[in-house]
PDB file of N, CA and C in Angstrom:
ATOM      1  N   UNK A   1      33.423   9.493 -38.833  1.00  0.00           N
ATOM      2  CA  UNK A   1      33.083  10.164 -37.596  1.00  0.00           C
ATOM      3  C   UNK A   1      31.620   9.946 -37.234  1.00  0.00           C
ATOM      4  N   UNK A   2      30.380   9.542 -38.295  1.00  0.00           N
ATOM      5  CA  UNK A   2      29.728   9.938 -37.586  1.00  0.00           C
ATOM      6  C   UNK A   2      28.917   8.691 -37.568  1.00  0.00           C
ATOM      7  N   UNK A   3      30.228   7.500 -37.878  1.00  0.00           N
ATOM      8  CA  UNK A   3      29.327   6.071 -37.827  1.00  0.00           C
ATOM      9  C   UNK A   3      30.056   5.572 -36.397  1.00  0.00           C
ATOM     10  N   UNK A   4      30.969   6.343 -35.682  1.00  0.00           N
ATOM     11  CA  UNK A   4      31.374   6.434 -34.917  1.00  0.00           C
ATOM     12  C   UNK A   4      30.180   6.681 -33.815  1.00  0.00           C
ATOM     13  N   UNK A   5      29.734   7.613 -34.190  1.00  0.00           N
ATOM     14  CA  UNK A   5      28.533   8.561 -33.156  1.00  0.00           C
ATOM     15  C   UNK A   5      27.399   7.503 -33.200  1.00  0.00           C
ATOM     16  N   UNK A   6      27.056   6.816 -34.453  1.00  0.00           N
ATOM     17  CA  UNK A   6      25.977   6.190 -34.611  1.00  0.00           C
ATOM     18  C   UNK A   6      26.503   4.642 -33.712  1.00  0.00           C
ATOM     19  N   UNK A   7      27.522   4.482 -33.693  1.00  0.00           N
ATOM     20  CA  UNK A   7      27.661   2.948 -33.361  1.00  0.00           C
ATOM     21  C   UNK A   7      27.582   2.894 -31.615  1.00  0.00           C
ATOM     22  N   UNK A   8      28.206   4.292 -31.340  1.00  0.00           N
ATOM     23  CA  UNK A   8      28.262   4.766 -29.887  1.00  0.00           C
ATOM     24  C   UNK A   8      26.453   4.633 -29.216  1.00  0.00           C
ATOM     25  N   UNK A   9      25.801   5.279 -29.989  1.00  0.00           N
ATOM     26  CA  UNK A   9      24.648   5.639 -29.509  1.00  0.00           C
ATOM     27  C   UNK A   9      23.518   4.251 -29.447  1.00  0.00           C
ATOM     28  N   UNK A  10      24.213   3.506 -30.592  1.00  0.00           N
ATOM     29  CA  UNK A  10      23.123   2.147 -30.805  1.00  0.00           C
ATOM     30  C   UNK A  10      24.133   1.227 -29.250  1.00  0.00           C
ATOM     31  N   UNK A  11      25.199   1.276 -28.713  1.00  0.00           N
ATOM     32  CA  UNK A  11      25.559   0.710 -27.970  1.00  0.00           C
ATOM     33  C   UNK A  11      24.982   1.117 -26.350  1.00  0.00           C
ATOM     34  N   UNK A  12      24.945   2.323 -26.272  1.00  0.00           N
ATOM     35  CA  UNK A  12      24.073   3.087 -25.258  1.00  0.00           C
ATOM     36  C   UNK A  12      23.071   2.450 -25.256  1.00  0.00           C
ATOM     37  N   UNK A  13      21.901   2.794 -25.873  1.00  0.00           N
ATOM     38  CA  UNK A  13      20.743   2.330 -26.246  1.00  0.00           C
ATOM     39  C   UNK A  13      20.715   1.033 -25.766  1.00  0.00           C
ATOM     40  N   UNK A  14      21.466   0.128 -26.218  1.00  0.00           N
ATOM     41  CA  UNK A  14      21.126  -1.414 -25.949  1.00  0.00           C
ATOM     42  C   UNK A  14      21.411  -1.055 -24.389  1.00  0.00           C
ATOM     43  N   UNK A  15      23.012  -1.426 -24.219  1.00  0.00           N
ATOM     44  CA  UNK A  15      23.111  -1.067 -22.482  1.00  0.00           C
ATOM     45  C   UNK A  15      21.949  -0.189 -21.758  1.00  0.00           C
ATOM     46  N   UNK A  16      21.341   0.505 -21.784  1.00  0.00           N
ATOM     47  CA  UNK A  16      20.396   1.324 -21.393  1.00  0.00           C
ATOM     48  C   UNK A  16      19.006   0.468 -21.672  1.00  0.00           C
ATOM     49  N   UNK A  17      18.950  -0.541 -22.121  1.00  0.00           N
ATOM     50  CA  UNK A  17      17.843  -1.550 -22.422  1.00  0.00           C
ATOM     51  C   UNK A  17      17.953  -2.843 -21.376  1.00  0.00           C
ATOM     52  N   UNK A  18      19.171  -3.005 -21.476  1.00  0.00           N
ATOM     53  CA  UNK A  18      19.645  -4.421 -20.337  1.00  0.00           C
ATOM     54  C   UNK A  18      19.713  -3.770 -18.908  1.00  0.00           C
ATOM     55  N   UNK A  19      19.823  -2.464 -18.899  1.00  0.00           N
ATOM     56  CA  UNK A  19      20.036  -2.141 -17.372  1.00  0.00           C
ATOM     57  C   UNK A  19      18.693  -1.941 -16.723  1.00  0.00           C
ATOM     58  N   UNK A  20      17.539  -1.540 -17.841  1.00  0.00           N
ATOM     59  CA  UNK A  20      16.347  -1.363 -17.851  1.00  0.00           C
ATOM     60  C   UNK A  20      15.136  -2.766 -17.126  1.00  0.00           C
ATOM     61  N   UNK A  21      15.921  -3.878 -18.094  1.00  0.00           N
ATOM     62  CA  UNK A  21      15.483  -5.271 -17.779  1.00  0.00           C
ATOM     63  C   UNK A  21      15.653  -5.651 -16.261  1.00  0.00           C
ATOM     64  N   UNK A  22      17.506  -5.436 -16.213  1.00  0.00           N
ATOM     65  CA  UNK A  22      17.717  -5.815 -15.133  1.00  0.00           C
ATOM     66  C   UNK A  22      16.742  -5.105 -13.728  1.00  0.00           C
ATOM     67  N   UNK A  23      16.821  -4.064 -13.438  1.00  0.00           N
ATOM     68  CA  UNK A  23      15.928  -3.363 -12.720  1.00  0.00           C
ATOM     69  C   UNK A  23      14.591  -4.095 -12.645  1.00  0.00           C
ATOM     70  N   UNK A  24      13.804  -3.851 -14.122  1.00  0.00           N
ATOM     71  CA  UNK A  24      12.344  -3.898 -13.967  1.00  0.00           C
ATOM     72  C   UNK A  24      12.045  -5.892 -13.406  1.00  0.00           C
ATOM     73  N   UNK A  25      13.553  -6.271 -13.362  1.00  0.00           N
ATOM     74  CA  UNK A  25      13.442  -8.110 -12.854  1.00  0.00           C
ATOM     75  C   UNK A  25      13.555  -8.034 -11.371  1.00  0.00           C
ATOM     76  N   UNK A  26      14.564  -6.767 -11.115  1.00  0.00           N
ATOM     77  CA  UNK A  26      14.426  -6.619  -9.462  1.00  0.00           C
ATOM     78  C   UNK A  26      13.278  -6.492  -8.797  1.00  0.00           C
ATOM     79  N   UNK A  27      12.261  -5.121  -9.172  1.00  0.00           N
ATOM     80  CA  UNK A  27      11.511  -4.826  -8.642  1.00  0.00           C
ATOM     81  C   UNK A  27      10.607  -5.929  -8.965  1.00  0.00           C
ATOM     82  N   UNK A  28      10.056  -6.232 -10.214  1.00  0.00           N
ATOM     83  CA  UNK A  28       9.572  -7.761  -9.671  1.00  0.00           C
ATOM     84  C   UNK A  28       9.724  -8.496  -8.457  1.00  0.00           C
ATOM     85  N   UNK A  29      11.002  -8.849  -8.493  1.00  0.00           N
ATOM     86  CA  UNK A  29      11.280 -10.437  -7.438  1.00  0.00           C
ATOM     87  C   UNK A  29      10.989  -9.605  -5.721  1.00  0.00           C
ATOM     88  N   UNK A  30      11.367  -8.590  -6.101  1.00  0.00           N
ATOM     89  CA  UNK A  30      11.575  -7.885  -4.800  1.00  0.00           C
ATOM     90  C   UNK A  30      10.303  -7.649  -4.259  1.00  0.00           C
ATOM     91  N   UNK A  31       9.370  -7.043  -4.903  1.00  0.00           N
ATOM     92  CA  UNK A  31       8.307  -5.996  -4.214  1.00  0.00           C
ATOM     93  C   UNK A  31       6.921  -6.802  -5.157  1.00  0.00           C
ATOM     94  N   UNK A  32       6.927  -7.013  -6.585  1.00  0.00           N
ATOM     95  CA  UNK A  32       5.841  -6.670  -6.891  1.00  0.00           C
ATOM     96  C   UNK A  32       5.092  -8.654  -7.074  1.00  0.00           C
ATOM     97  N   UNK A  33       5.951  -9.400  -7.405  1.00  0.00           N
ATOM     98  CA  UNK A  33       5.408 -11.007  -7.261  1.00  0.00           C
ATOM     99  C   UNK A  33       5.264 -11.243  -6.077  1.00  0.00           C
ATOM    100  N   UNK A  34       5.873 -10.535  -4.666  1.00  0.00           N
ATOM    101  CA  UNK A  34       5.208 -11.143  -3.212  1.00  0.00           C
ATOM    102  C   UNK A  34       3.966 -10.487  -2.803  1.00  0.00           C
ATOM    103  N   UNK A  35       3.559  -9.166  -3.644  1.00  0.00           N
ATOM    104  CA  UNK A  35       2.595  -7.863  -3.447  1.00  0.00           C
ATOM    105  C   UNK A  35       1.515  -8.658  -4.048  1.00  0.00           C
ATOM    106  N   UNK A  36       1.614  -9.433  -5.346  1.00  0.00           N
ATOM    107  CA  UNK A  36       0.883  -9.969  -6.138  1.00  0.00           C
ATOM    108  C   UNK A  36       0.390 -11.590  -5.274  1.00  0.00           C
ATOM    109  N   UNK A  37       1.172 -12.340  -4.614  1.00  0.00           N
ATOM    110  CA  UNK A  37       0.775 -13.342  -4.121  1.00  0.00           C
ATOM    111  C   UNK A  37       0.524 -12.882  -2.727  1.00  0.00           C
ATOM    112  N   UNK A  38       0.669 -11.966  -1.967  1.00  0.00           N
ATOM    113  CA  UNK A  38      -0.305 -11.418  -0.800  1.00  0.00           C
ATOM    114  C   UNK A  38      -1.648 -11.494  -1.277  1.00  0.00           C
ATOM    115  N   UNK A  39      -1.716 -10.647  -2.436  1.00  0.00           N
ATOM    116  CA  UNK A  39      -2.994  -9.983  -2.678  1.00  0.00           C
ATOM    117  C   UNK A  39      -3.808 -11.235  -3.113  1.00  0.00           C
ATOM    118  N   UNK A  40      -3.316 -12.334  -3.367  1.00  0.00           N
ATOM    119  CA  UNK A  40      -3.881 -13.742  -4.143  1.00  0.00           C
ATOM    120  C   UNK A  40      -4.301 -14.767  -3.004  1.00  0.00           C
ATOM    121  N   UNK A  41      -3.559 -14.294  -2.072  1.00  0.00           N
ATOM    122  CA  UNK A  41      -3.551 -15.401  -0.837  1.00  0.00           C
ATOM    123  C   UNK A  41      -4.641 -14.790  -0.149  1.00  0.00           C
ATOM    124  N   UNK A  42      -5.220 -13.589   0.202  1.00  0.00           N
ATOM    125  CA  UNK A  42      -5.949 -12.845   1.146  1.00  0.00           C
ATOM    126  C   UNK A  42      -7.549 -12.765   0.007  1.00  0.00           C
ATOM    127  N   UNK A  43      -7.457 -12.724  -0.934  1.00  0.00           N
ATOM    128  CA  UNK A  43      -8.458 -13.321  -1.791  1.00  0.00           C
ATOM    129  C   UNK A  43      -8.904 -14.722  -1.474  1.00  0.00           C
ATOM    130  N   UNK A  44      -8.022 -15.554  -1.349  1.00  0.00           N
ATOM    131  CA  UNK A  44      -8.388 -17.088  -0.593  1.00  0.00           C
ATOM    132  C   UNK A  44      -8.423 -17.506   0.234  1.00  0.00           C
ATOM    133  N   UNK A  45      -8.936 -15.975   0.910  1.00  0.00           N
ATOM    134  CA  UNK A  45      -9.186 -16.370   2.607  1.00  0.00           C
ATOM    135  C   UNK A  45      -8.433 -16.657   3.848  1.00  0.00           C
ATOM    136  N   UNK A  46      -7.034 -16.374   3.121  1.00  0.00           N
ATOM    137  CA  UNK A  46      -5.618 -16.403   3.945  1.00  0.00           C
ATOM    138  C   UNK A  46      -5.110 -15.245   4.949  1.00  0.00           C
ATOM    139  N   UNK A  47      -5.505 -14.967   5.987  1.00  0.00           N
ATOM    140  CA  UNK A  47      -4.513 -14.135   6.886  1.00  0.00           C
ATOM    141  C   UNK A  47      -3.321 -13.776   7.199  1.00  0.00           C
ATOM    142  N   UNK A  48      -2.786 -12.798   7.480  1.00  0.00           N
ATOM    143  CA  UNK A  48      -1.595 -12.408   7.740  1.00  0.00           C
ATOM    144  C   UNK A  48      -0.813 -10.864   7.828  1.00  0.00           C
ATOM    145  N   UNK A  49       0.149 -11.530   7.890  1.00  0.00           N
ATOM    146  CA  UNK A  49       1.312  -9.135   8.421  1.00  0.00           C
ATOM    147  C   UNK A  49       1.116  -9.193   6.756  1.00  0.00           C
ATOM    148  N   UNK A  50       1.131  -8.064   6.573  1.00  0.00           N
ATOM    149  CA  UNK A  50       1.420  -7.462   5.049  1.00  0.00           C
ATOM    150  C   UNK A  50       2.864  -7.661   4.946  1.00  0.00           C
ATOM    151  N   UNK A  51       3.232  -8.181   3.117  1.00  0.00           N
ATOM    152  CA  UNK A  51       4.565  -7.691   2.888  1.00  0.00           C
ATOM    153  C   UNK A  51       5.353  -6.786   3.033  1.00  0.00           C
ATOM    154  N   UNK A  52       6.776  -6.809   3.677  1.00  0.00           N
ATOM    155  CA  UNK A  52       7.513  -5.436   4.110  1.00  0.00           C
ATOM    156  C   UNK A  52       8.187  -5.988   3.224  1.00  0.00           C
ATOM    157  N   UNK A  53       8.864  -5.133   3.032  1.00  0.00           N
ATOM    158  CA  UNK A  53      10.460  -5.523   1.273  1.00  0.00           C
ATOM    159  C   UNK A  53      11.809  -5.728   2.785  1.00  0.00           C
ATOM    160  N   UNK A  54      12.273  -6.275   2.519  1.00  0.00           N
ATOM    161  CA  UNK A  54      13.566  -6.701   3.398  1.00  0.00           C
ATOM    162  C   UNK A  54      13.483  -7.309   4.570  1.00  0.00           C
ATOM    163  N   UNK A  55      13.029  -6.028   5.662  1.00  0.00           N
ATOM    164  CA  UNK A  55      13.253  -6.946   7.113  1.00  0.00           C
ATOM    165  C   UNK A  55      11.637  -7.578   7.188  1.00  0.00           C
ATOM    166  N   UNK A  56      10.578  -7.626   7.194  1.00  0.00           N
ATOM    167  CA  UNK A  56       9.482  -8.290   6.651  1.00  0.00           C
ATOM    168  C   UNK A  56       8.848  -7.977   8.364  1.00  0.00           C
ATOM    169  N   UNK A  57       8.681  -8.696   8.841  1.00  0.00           N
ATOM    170  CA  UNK A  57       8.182  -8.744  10.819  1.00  0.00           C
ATOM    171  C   UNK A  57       8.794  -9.122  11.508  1.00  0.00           C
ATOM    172  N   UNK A  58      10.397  -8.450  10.986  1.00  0.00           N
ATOM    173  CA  UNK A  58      11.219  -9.475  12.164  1.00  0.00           C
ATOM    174  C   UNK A  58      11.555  -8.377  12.984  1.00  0.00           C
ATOM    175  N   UNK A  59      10.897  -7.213  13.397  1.00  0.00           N
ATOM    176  CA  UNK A  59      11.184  -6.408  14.699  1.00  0.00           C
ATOM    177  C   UNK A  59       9.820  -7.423  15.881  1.00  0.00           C
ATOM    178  N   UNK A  60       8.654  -7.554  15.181  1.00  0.00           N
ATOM    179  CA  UNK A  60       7.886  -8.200  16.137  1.00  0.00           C
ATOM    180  C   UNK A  60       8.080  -9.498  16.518  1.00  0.00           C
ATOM    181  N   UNK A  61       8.861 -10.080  15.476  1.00  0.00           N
ATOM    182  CA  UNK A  61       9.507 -11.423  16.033  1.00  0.00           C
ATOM    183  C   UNK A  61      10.503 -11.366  17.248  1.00  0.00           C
ATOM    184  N   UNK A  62      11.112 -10.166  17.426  1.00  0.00           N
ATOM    185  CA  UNK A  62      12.577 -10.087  17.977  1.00  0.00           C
ATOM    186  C   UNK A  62      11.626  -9.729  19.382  1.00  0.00           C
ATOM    187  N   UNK A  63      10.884  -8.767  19.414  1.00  0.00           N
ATOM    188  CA  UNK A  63      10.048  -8.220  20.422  1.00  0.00           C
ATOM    189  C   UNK A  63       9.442  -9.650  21.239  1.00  0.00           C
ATOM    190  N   UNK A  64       8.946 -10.546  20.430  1.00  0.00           N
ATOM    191  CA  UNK A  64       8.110 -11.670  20.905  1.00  0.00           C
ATOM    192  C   UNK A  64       9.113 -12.743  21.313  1.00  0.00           C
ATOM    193  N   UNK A  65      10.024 -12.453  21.031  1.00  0.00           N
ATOM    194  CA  UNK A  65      10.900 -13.877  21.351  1.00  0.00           C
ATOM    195  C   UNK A  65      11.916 -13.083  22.442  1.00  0.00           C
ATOM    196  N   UNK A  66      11.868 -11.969  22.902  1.00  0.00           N
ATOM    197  CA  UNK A  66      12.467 -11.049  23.783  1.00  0.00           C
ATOM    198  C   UNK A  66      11.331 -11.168  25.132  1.00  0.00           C
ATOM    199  N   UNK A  67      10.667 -10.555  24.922  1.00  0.00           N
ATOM    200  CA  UNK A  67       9.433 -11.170  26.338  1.00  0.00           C
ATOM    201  C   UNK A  67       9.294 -12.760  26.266  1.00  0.00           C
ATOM    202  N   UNK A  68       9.292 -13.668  25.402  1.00  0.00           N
ATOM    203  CA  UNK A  68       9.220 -15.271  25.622  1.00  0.00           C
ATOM    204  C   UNK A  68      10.410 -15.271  26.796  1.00  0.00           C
ATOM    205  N   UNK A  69      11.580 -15.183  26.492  1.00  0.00           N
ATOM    206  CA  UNK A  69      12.934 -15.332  26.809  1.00  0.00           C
ATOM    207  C   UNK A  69      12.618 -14.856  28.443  1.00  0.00           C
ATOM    208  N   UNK A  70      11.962 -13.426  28.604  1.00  0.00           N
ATOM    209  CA  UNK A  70      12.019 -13.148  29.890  1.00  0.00           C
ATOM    210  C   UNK A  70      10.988 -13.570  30.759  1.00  0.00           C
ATOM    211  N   UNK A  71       9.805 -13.962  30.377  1.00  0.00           N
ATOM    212  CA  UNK A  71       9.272 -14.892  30.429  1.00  0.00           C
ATOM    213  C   UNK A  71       9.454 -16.236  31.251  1.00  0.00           C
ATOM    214  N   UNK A  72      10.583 -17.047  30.576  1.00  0.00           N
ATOM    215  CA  UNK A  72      10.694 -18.190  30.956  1.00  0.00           C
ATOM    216  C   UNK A  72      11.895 -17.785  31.991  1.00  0.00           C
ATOM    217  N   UNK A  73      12.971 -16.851  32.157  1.00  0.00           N
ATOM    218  CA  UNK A  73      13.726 -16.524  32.618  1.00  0.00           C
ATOM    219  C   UNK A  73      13.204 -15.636  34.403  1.00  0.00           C
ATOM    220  N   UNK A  74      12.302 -15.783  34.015  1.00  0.00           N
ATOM    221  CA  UNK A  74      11.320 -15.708  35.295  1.00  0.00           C
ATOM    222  C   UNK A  74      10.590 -16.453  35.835  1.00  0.00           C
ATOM    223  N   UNK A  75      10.081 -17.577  35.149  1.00  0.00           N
ATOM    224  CA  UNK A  75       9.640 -19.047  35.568  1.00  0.00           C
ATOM    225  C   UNK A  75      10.744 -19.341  36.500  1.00  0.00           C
ATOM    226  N   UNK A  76      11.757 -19.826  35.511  1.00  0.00           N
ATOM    227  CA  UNK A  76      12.670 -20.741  36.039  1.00  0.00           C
ATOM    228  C   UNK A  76      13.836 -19.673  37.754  1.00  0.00           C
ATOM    229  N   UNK A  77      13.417 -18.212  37.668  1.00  0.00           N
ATOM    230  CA  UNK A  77      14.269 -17.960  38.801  1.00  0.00           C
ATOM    231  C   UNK A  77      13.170 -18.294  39.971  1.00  0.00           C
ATOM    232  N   UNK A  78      11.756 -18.170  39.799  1.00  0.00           N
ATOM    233  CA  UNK A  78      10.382 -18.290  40.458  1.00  0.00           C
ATOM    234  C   UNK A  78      10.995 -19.678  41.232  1.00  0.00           C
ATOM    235  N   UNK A  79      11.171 -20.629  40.092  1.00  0.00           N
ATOM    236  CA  UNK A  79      11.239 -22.298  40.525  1.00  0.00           C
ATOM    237  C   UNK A  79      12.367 -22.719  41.400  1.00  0.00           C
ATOM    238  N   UNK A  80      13.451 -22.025  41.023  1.00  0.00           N
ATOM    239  CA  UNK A  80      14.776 -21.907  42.117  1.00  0.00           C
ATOM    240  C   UNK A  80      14.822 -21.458  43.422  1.00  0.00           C
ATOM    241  N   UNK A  81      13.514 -20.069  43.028  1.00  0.00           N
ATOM    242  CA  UNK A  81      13.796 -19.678  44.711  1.00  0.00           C
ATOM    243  C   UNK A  81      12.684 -20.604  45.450  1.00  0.00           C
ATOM    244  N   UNK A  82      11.856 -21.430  45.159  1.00  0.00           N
ATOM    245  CA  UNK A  82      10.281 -22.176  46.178  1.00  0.00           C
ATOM    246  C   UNK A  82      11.437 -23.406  46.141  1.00  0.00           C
ATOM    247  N   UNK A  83      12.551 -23.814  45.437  1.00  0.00           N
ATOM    248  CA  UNK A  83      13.189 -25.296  45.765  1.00  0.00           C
ATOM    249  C   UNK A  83      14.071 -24.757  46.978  1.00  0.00           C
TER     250      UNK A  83
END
């Protein structure tokens, strides 16, 4: 019974070690190696948006390519109505 308990608990333990890894590899890839090469790039004199984790600047992309669009969509009705 209680090599039972012991074999249970050393199996926990490990699983509870790999789930540990796995995580601390996420937040790596995710947040903390692009946080780390921001911070490396702006040291070398590099400009730019700060890292966002997921959608990154793509609301100001969507915004900027939304006025481009109307933009040219106003050129070209401008050019239709003087022909």
């Amino acid at each position: 019974m209680i090599e039972i308990i012991a074999v249970k608990n050393v199996f926990l333990i490990g699983f509870s070690i790999l789930i540990l890894n796995w995580v601390w590899r996420a937040v790596n890839w995710v947040w903390l190696r692009p946080k780390r090469l921001e911070k490396y790039l702006k040291k070398q004199g590099f400009s730019g948006n700060s890292y966002r984790i997921l959608m990154g600047d793509m609301r100001e992309r969507v915004i900027r390519w939304i006025k481009l669009l109307s933009h040219f969509l106003f050129l070209s009705l401008l050019i239709l109505s003087l022909a």
